[in-house]
C-alpha atoms as a PDB file:
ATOM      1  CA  UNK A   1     -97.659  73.898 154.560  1.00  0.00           C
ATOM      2  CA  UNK A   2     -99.675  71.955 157.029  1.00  0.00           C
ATOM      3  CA  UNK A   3    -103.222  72.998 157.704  1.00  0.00           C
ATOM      4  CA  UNK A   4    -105.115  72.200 160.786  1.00  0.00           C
ATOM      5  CA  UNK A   5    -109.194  72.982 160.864  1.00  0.00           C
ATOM      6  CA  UNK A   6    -110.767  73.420 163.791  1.00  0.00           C
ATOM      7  CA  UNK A   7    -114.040  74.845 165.602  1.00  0.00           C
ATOM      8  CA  UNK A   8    -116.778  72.952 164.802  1.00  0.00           C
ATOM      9  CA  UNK A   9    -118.958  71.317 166.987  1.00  0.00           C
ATOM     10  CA  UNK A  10    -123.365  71.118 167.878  1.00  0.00           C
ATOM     11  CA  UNK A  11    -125.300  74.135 167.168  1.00  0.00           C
ATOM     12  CA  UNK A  12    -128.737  74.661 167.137  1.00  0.00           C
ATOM     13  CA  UNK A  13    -130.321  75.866 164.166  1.00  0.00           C
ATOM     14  CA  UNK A  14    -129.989  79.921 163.509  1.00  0.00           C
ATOM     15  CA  UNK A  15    -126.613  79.625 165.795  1.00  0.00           C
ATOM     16  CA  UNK A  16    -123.174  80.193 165.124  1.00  0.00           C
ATOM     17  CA  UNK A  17    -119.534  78.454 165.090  1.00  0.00           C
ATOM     18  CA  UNK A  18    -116.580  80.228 163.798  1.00  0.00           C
ATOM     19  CA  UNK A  19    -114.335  77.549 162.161  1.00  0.00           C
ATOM     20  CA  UNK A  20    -110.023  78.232 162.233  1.00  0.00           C
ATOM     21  CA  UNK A  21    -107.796  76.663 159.328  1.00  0.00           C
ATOM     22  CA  UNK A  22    -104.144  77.299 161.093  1.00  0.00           C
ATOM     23  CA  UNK A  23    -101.255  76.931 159.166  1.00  0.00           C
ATOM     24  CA  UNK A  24     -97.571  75.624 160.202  1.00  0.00           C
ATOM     25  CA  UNK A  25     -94.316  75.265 158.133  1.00  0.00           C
ATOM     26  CA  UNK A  26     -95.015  78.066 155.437  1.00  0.00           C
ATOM     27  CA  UNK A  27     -96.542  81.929 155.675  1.00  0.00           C
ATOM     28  CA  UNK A  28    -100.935  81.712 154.446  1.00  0.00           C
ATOM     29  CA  UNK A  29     -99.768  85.057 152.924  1.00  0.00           C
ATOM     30  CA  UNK A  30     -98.501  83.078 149.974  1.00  0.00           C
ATOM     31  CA  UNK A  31    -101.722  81.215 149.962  1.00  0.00           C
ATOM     32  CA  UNK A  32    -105.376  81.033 148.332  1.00  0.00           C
ATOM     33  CA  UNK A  33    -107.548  79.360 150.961  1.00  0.00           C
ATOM     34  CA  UNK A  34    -110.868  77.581 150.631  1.00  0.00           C
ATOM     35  CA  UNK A  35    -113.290  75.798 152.558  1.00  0.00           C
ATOM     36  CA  UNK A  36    -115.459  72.831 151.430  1.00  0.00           C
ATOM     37  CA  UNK A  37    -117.722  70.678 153.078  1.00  0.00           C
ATOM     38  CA  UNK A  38    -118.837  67.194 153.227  1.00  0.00           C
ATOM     39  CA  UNK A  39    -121.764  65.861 154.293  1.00  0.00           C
ATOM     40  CA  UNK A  40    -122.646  61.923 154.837  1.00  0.00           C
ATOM     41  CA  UNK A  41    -123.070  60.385 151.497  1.00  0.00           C
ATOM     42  CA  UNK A  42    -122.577  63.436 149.307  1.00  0.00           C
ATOM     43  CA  UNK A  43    -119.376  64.303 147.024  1.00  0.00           C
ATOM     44  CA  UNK A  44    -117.390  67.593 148.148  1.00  0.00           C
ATOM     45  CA  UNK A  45    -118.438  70.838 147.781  1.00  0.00           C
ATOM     46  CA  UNK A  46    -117.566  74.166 147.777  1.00  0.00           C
ATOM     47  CA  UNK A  47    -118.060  76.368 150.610  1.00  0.00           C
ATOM     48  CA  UNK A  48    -115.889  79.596 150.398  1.00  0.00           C
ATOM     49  CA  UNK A  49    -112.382  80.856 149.334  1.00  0.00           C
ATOM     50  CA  UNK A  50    -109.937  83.593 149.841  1.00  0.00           C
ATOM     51  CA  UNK A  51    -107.374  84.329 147.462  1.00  0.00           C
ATOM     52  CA  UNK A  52    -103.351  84.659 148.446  1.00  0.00           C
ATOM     53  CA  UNK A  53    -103.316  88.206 148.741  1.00  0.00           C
ATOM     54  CA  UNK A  54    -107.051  88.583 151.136  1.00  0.00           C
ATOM     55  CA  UNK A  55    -108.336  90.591 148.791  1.00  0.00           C
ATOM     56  CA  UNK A  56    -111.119  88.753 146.569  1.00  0.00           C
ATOM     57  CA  UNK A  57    -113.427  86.150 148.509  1.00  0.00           C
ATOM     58  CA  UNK A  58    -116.037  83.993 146.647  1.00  0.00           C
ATOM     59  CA  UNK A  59    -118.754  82.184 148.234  1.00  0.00           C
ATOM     60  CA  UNK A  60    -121.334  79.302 147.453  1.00  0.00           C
ATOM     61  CA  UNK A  61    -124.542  80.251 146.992  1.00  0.00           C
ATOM     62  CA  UNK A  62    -125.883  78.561 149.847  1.00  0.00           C
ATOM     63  CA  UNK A  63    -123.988  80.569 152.236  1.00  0.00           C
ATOM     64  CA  UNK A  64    -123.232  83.656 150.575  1.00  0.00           C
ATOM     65  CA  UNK A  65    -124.659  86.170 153.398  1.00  0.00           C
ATOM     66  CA  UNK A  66    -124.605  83.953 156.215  1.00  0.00           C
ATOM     67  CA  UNK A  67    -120.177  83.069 156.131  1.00  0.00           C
ATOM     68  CA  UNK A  68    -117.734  84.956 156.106  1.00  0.00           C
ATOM     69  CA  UNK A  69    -113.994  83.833 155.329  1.00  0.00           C
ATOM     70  CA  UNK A  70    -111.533  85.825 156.592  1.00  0.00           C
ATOM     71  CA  UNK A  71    -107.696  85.555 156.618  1.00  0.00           C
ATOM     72  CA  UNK A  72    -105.001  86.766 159.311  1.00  0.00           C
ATOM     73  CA  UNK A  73    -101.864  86.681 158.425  1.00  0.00           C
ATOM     74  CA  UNK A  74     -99.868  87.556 162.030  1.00  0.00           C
ATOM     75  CA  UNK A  75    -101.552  84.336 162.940  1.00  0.00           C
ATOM     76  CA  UNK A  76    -101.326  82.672 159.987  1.00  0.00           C
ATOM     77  CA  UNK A  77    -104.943  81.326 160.054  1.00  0.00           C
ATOM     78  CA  UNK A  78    -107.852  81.474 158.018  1.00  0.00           C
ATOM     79  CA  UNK A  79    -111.979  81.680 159.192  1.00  0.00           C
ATOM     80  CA  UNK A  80    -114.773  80.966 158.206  1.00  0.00           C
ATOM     81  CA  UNK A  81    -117.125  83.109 160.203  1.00  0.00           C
ATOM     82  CA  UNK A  82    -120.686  80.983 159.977  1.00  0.00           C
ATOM     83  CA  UNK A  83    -123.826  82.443 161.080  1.00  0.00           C
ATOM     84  CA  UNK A  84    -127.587  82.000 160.721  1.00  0.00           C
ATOM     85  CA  UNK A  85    -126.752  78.210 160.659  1.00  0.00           C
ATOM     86  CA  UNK A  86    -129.163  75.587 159.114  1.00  0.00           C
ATOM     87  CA  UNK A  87    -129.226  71.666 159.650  1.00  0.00           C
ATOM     88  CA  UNK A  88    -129.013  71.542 155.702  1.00  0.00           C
ATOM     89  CA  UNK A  89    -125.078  73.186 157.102  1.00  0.00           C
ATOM     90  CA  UNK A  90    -124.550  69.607 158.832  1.00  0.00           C
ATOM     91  CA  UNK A  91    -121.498  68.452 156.878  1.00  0.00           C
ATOM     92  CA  UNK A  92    -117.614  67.643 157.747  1.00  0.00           C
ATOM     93  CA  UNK A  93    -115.753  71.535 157.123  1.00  0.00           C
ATOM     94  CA  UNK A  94    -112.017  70.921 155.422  1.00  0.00           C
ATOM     95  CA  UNK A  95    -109.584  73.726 154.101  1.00  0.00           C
ATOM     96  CA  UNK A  96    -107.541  73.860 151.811  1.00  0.00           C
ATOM     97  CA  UNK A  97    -104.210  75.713 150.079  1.00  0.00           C
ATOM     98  CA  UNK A  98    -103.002  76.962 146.648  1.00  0.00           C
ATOM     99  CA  UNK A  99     -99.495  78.600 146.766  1.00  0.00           C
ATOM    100  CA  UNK A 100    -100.323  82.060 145.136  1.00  0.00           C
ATOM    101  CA  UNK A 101    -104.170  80.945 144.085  1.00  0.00           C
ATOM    102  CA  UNK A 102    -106.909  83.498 143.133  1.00  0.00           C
ATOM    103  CA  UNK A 103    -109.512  81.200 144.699  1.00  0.00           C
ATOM    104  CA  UNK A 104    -111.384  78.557 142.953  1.00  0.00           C
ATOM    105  CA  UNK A 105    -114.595  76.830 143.899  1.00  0.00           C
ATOM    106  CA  UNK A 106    -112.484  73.415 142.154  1.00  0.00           C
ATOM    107  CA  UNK A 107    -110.966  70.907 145.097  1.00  0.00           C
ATOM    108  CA  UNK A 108    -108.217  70.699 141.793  1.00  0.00           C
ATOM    109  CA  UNK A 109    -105.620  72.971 142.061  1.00  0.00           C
ATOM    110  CA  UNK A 110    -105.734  72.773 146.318  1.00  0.00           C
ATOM    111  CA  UNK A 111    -102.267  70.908 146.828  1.00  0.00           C
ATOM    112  CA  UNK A 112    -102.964  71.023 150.800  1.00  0.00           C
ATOM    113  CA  UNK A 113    -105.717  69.992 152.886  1.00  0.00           C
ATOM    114  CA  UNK A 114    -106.213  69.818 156.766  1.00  0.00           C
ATOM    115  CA  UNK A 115    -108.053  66.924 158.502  1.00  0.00           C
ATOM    116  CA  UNK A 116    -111.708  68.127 158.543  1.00  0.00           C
ATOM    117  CA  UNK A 117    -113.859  69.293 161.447  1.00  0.00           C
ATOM    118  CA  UNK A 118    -117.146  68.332 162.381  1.00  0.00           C
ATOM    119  CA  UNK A 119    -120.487  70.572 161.936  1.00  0.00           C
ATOM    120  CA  UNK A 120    -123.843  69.385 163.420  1.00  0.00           C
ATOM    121  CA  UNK A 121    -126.558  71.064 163.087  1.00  0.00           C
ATOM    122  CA  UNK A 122    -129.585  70.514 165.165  1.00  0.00           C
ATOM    123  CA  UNK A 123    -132.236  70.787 167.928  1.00  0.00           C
END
């Protein structure tokens, strides 16, 4: 599967940007989906996940109440629905698959991973 994020962009603090992860070449249906984040100088973290089936989502702290991951499988892409933003959000979003995952907040067991789009923050 090929994975290709997109939707970020400049947002003023308290806005929002809705972030797509569309898939090509295989069904998300078969697919656990996560989001992580990476901001300049810092390791990789975990933002969010959705497991294969849509059913159980898990969230970071940080965010938990303010994103929202979502999956839609007639078009085959994943969102991550981000509200209430904060410049401590500033960070480069990437998602990532597991074929038939339950959704970890681990970048292991992610075999795919799109290209990464930009998040800024700011007044």
């Amino acid at each position: 599967v090929q994975l290709q994020a997109s939707g970020g962009g400049l947002v003023q603090p308290g806005g929002s940007l809705r972030l797509s992860c569309a898939a090509s070449g295989s069904t998300l249906s078969r697919y656990a989906v996560g989001w992580f984040r990476q901001a300049p100088g810092k390791e990789r973290e975990f933002v969010a996940t959705i497991n294969y089936s849509g059913v159980s989502t898990t969230y970071a702290d940080s965010v938990k109440g303010r994103f929202t991951i979502s999956k839609d499988n007639a078009k085959n892409t994943v969102y991550l629905q981000m509200n209430s933003l904060k410049p401590e959000d500033t960070a480069v979003y990437y998602c990532a698959a597991e074929v038939y995952g339950s959704g970890t907040r681990s970048t292991v067991p992610y075999d795919y991973w799109g290209q990464g789009t930009q998040v800024t923050v700011s007044s």
